[in-house]
Protein backbone atom coordinates (compact mmCIF):
# COMPACT_ATOMS: atom_id res chain seq x y z
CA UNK A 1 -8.55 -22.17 -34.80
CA UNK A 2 -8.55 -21.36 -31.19
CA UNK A 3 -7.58 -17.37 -29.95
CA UNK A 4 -6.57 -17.57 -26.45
CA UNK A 5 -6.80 -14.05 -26.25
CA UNK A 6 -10.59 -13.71 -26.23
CA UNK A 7 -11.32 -10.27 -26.14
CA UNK A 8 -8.01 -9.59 -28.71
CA UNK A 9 -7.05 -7.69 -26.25
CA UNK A 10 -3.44 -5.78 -26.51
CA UNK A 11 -0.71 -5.99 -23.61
CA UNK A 12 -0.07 -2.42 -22.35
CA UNK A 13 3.12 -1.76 -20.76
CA UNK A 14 3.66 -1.87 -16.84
CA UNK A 15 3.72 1.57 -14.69
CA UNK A 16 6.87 3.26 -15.64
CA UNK A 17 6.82 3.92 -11.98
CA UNK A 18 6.01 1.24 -10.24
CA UNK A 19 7.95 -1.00 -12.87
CA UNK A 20 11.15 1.44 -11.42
CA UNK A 21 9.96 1.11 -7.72
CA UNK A 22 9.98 -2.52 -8.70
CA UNK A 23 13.85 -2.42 -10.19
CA UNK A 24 14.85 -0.93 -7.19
CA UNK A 25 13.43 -3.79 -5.12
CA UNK A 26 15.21 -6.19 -6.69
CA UNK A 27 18.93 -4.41 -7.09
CA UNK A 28 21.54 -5.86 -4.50
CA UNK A 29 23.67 -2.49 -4.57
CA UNK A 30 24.83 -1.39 -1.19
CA UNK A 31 24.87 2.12 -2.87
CA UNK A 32 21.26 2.47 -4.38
CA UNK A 33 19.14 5.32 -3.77
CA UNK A 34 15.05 5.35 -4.29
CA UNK A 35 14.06 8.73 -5.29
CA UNK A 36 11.09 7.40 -7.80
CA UNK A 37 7.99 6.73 -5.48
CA UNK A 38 6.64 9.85 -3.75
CA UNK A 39 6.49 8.61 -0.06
CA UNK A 40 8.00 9.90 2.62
CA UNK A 41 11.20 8.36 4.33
CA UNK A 42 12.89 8.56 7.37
CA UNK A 43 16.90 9.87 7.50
CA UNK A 44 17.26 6.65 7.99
CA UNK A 45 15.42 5.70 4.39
CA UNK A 46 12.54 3.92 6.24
CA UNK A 47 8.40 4.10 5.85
CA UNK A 48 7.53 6.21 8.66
CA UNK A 49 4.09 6.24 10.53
CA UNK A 50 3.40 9.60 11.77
CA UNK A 51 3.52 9.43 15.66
CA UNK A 52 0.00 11.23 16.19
CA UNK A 53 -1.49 8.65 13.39
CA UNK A 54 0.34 5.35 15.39
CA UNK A 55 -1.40 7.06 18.70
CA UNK A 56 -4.63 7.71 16.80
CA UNK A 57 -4.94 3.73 15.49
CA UNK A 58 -4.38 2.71 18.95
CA UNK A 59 -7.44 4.86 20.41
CA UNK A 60 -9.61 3.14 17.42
CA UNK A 61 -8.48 -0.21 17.78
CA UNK A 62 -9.30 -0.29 22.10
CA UNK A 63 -12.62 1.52 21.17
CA UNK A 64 -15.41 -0.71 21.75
CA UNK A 65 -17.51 1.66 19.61
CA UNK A 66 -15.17 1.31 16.26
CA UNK A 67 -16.75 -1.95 13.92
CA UNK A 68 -16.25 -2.70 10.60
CA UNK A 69 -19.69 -2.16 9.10
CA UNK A 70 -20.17 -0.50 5.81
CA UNK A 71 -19.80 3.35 5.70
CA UNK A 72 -22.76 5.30 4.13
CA UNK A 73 -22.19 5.25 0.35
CA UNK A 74 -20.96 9.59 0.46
CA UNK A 75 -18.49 8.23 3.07
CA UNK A 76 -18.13 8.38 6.94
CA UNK A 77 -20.49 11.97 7.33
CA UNK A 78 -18.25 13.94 9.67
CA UNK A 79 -14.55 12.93 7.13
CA UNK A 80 -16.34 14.67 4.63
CA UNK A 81 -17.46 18.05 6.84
CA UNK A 82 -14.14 18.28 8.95
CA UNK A 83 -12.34 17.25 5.41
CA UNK A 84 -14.18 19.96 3.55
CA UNK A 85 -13.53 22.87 6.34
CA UNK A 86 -9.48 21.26 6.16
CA UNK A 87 -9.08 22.71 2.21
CA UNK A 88 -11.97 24.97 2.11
CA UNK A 89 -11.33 27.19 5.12
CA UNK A 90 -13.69 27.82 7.60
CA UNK A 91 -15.42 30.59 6.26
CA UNK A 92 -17.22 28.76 3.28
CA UNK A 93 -20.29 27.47 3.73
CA UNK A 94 -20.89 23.93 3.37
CA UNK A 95 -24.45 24.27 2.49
CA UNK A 96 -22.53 25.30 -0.82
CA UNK A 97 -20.52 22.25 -0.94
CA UNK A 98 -21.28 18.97 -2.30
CA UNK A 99 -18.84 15.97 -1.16
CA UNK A 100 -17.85 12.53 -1.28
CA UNK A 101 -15.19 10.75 0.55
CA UNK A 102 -13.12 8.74 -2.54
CA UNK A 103 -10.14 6.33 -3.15
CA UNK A 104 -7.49 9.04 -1.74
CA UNK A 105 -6.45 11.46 -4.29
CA UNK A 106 -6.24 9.30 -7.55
CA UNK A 107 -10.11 8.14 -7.04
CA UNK A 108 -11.12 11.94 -6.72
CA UNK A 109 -9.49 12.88 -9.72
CA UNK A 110 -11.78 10.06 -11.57
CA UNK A 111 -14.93 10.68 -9.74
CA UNK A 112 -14.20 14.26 -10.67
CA UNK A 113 -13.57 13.17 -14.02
CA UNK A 114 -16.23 11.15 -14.86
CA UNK A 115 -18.93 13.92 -13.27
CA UNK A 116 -17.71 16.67 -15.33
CA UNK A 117 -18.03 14.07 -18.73
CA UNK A 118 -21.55 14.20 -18.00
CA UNK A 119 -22.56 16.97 -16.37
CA UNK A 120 -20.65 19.93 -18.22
CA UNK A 121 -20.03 23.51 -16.27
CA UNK A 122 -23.20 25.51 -16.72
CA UNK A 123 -24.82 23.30 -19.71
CA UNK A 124 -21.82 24.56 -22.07
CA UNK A 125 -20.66 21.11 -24.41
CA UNK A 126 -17.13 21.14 -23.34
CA UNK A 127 -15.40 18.09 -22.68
CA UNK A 128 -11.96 19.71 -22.74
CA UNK A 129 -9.47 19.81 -20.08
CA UNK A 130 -5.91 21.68 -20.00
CA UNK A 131 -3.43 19.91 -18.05
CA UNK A 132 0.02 21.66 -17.53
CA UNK A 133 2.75 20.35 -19.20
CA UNK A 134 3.95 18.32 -17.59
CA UNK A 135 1.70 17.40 -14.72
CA UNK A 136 1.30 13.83 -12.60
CA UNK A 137 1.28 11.12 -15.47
CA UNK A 138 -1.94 9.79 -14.20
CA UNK A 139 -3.74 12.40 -14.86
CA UNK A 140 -3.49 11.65 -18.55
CA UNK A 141 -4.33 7.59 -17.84
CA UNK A 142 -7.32 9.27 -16.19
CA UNK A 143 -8.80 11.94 -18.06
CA UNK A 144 -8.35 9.61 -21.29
CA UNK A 145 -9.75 6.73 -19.88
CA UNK A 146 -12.83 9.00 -19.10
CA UNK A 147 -12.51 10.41 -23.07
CA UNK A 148 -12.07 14.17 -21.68
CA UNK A 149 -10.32 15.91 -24.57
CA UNK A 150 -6.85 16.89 -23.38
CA UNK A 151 -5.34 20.03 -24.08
CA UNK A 152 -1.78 21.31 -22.70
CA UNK A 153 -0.83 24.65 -21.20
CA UNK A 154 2.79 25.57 -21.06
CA UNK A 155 4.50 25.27 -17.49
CA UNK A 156 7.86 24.29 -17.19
CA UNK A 157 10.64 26.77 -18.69
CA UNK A 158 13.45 24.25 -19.42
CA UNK A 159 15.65 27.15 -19.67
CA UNK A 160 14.86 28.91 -16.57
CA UNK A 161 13.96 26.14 -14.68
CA UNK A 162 10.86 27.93 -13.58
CA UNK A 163 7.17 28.88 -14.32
CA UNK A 164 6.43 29.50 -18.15
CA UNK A 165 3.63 31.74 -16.41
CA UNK A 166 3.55 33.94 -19.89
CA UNK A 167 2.80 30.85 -21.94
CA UNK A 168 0.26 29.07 -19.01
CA UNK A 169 -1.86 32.65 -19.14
CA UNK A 170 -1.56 33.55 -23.04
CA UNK A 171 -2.87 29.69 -23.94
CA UNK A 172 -5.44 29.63 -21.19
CA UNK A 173 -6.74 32.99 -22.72
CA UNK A 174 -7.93 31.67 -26.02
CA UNK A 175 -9.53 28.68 -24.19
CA UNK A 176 -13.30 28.43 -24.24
CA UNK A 177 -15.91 28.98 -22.24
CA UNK A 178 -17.05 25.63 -20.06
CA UNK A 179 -13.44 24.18 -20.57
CA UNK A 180 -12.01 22.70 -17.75
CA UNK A 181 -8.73 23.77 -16.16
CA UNK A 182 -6.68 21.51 -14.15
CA UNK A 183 -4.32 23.39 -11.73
CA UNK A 184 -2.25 21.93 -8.51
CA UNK A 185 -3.37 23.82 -5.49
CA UNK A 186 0.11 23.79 -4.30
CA UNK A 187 3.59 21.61 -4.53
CA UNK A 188 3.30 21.24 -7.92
CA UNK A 189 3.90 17.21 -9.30
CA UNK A 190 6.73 16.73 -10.95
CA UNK A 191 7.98 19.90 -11.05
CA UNK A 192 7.45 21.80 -7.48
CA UNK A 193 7.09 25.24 -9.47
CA UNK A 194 3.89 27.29 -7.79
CA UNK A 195 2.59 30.39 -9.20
CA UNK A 196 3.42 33.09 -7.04
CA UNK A 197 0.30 35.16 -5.32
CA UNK A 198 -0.06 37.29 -7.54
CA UNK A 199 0.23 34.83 -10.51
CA UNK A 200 -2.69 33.20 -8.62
CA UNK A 201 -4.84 35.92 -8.77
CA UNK A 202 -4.25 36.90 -12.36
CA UNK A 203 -5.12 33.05 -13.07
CA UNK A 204 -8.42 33.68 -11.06
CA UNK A 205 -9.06 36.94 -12.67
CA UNK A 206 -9.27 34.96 -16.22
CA UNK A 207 -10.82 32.19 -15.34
CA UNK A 208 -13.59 33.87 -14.28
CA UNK A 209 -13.65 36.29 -17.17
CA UNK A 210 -13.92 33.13 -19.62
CA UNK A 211 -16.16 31.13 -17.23
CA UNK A 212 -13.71 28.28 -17.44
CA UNK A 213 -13.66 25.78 -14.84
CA UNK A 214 -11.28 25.07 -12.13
CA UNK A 215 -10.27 21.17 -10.99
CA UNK A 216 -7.76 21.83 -8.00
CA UNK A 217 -5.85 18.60 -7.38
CA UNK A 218 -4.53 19.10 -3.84
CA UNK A 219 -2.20 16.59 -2.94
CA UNK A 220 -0.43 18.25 -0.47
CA UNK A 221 -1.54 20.31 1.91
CA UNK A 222 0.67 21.21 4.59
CA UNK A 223 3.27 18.67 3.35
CA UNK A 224 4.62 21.42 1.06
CA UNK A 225 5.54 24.44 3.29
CA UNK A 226 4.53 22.79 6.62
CA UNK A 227 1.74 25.29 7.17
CA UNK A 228 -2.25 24.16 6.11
CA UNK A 229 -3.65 27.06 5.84
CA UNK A 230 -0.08 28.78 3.61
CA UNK A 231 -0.69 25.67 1.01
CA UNK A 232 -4.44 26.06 0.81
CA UNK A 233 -4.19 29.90 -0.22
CA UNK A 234 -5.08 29.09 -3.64
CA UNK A 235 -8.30 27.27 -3.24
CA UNK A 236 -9.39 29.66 -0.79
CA UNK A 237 -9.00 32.79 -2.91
CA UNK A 238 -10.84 31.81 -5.44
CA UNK A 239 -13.61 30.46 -3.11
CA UNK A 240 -13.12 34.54 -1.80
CA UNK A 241 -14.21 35.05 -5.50
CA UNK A 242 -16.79 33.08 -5.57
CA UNK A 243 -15.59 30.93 -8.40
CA UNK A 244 -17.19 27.82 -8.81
CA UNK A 245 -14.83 25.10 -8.66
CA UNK A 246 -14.21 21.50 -7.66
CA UNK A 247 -11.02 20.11 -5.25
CA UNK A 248 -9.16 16.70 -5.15
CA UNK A 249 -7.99 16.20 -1.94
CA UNK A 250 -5.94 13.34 -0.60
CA UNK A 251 -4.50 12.57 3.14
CA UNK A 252 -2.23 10.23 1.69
CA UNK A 253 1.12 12.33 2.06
CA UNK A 254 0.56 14.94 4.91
CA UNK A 255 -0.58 12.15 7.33
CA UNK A 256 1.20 8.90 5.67
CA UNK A 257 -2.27 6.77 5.37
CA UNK A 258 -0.97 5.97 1.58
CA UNK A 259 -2.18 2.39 1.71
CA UNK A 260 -5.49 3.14 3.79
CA UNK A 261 -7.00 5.44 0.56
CA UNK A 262 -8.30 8.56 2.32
CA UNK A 263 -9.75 11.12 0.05
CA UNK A 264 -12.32 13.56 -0.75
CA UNK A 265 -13.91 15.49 -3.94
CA UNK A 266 -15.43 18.54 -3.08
CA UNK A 267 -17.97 20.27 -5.33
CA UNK A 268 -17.90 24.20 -4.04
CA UNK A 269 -20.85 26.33 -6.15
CA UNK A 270 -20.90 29.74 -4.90
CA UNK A 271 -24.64 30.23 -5.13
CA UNK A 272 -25.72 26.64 -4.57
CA UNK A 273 -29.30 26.21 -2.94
CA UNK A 274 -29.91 22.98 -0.46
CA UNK A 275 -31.66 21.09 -3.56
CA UNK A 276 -28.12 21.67 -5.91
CA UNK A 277 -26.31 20.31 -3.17
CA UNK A 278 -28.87 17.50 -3.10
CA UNK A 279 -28.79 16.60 -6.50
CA UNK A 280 -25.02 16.98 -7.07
CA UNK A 281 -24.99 14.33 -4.35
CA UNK A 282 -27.07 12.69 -5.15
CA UNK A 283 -25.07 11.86 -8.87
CA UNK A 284 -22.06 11.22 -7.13
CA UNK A 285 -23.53 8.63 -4.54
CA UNK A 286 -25.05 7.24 -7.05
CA UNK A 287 -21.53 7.01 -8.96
CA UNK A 288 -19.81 5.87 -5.93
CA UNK A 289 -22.30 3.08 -5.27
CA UNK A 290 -21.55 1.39 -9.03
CA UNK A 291 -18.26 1.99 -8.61
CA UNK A 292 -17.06 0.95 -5.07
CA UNK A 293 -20.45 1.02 -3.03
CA UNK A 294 -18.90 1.93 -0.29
CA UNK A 295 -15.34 3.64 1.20
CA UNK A 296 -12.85 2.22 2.94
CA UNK A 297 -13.45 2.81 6.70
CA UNK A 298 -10.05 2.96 8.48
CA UNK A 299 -8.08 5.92 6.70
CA UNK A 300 -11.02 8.04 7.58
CA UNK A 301 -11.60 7.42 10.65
CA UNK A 302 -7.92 7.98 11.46
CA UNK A 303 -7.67 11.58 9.92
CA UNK A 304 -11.54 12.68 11.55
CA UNK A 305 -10.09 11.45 14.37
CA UNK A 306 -7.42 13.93 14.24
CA UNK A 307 -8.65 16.90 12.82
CA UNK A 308 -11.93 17.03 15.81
CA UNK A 309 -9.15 16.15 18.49
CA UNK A 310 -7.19 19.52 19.36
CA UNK A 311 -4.38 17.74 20.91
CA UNK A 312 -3.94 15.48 18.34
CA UNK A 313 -4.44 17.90 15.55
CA UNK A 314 -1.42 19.89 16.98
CA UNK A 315 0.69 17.01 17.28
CA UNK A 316 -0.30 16.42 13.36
CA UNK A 317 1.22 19.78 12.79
CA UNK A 318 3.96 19.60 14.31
CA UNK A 319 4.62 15.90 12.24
CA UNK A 320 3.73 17.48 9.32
CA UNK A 321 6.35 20.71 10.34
CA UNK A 322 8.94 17.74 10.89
CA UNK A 323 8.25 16.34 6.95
CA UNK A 324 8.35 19.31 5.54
CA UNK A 325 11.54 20.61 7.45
CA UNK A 326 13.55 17.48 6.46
CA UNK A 327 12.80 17.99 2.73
CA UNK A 328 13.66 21.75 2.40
CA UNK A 329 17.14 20.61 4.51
CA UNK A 330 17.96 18.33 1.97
CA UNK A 331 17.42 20.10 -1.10
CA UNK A 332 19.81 22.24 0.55
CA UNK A 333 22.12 19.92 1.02
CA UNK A 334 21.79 18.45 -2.70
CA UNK A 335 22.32 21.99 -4.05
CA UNK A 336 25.24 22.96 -1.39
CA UNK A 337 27.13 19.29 -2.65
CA UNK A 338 26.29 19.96 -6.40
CA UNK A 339 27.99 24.06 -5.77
CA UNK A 340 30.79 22.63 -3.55
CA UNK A 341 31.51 19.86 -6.62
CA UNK A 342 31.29 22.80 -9.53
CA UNK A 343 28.97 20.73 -11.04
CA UNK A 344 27.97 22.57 -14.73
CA UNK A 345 25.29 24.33 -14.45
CA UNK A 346 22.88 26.66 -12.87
CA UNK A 347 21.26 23.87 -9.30
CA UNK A 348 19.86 27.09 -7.62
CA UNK A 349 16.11 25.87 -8.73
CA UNK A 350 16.56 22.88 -6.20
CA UNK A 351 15.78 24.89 -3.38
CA UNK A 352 13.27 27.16 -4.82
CA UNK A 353 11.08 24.59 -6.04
CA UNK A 354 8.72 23.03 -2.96
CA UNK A 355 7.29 19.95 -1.68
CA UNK A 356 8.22 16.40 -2.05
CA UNK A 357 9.21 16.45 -6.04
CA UNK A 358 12.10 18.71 -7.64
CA UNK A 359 12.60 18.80 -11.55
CA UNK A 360 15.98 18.44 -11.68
CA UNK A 361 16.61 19.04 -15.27
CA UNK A 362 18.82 16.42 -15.96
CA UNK A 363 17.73 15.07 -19.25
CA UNK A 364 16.93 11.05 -20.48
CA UNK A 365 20.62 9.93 -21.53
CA UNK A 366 21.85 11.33 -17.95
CA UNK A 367 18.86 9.70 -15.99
CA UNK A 368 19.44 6.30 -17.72
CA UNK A 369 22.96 6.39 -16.63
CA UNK A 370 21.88 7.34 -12.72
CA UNK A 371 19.77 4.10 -12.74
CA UNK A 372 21.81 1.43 -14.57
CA UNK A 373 25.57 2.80 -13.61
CA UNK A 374 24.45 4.34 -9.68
CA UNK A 375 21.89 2.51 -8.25
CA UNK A 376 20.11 5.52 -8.34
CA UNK A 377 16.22 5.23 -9.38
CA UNK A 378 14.40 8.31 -10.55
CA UNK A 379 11.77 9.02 -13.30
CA UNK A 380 12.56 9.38 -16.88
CA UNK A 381 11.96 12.89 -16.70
CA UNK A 382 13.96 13.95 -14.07
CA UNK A 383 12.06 14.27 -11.57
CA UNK A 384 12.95 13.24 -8.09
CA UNK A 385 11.44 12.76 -4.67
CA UNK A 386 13.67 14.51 -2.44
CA UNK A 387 12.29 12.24 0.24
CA UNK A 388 14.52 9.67 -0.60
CA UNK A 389 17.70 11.62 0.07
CA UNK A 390 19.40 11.58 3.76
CA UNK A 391 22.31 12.30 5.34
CA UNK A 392 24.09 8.99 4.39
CA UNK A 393 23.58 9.21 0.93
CA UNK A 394 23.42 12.47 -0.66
CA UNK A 395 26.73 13.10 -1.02
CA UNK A 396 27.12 9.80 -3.26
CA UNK A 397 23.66 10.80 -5.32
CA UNK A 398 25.39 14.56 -5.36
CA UNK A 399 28.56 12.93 -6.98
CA UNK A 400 26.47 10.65 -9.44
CA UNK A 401 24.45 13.38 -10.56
CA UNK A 402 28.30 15.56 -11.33
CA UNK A 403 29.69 12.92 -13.06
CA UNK A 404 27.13 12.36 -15.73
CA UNK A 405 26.29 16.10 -15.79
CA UNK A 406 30.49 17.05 -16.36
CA UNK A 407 30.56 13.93 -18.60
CA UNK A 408 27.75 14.65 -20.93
CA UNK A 409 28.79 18.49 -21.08
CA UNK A 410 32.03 17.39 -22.12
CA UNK A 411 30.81 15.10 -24.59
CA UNK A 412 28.97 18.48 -26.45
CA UNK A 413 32.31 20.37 -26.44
């Protein structure tokens, strides 16, 4: 008897996600919205390429210098120091820092990943890592395709609609020592709830207490407030600590190169010596090389380009200024519509939240109706990316959201 599946192999579902990005595609509506996939859009609801990155792919594609041979297997050498300095500030030392240019954000996270399964903080045999709940869903695909023991800290107060800061700090406290603690340097994904400063430092006064382990996942730097250095505050206070630590870091969303798969995983040791560095590096390039061999070129070159070029590094800033500005207006304008409608409820979390994502609170039942009644595509959870709101349509997603809010309030009466 023949068994065309070979490997008896079972068939996984598609990317909730994607498989929504995908519905969207396909839907003829002249009403629907996309507020799934977190990539910037235009007022207009278009992909847009940062001016300063357009002007910076010209200048590389009429340089006679620019080929397409194969970058070193760390990555192109000056990405990964003007990269590092970018998060890090410029007071660290990279001498101290061990980094490797990755697959944008998502291949950081597994290189990151996949290090820490074998070489565990300070010898300690911890393969545990706390995740907030919730956090990106690919985190989970990743740490548990890596077989990293995930744990959950509370985050999200449902009934606030804020930071569960009480429950985050209380279950962190009876981790143990060597376990790993994931925490989103800023912009939190899905819920765009930060700790506050001070929260910050009373998360870096017990992590280094119980010699856990930080894993920042910075995402988005800059895109969040619209200032670098405001959204890398985190990182850099505990690097003030000196508290060993490691950092994601992805140019995907402040400069728009989503497709080109710029990244970088940064290693910071407080007390490293040249030969740490060296042989931290060493494990990683050897990592990268069976995994990819070598990094895309093109990404990197456009954001080195930028950073060493003053001119064009304040032009980034102010595109990045223009990003952020145009989400903060509309989650304005989503809360002023949902106050000027009455909608039930409490909306004033929409514009206290930050960066791209807002957890709107809406729950399943109401989210299912959004998508199959309003054209109106966001995930399961609630979660939105205010990026695909404008001027022409949040009044209609502002109505939507009333009528299956008042509807299913009614329906509990």
């Amino acid at each position: 008897m023949s068994n065309s599946n070979v490997f008896n192999c079972p068939l996984n579902p598609p990317d909730a996600l994607f498989a929504l990005a995908g519905r969207y595609k396909d839907d003829d509506s002249a009403h629907k919205v996309d507020m799934s996939i977190g990539a910037y859009r235009t007022n207009e609801a278009k992909p847009w390429i940062l001016p300063v990155v357009h002007k910076t792919e010209e200048l590389l594609v009429n340089d006679p210098s620019v080929t397409h041979e194969y970058l070193p297997i760390l990555g192109n050498p000056e990405f990964r120091k003007v990269a590092a300095k970018l998060i890090l500030g410029d007071k660290v030392d990279l001498n101290t820092v061990a980094t490797v240019q990755t697959l944008s954000g998502t291949g950081a996270n597994h290189m990151a990943a996949v290090f820490l399964r074998r070489y565990t903080p300070w010898g300690k045999k911890s393969n545990t890592i706390y995740v907030s709940d919730p956090t990106w869903a690919n985190h989970h695909t990743i740490f548990s395709y890596v077989e990293l023991d995930i744990k959950k800290y509370p985050y999200w107060d449902a009934k606030t609609k804020a930071l569960d800061f009480e429950g985050m700090y209380s279950t962190l406290k009876k981790a143990s020592a060597g376990d790993i603690v994931l925490l989103h340097a800023c912009a939190h994904n899905p819920t765009g709830v930060d700790p506050t400063r001070e929260q910050w430092e009373k998360l870096a006064s017990l992590i280094k207490e119980k010699e856990l382990f930080p894993f920042f996942d910075c995402a988005y730097q800059g895109f969040a407030s619209g200032d670098l250095d405001n959204d890398a505050w985190a990182v850099r206070m505990f690097i003030d600590r000196k508290i060993d630590m490691l950092v994601c870091q992805s140019f995907a969303k402040n400069m728009g190169l989503y497709g080109e798969r710029a990244g970088a995983l940064h290693i910071v040791l407080s007390d490293a010596t040249p030969e740490t560095k060296a042989a931290i590096e060493s494990q990683l390039a050897t990592q990268s090389r069976a995994e990819i061999s070598n990094p895309p070129a093109f990404g990197a070159r456009i954001a080195t380009k930028i950073l060493t070029t003053p001119s064009l590094f304040d032009e980034w800033r102010r595109d990045i200024k223009t990003m952020a500005e145009r989400i903060l207006d509309m989650r304005a304008e989503l809360k002023g519509e949902l106050v000027r409608l009455g909608t039930p409820g409490n909306w004033d979390h929409l514009t206290s939240q930050i960066g791209m994502f807002s957890f709107t609170g809406l729950d399943p039942k109401q989210v299912d109706r959004l998508v199959t009644e309003f054209h109106i595509y966001l995930a399961a959870n609630g979660r939105i990316s205010m990026a695909g709101l404008n001027k022409n349509n949040v009044k209609y997603v502002a109505k939507s959201i009333d009528t299956v809010v008042r509807q299913s309030s009614n329906a509990r009466l």
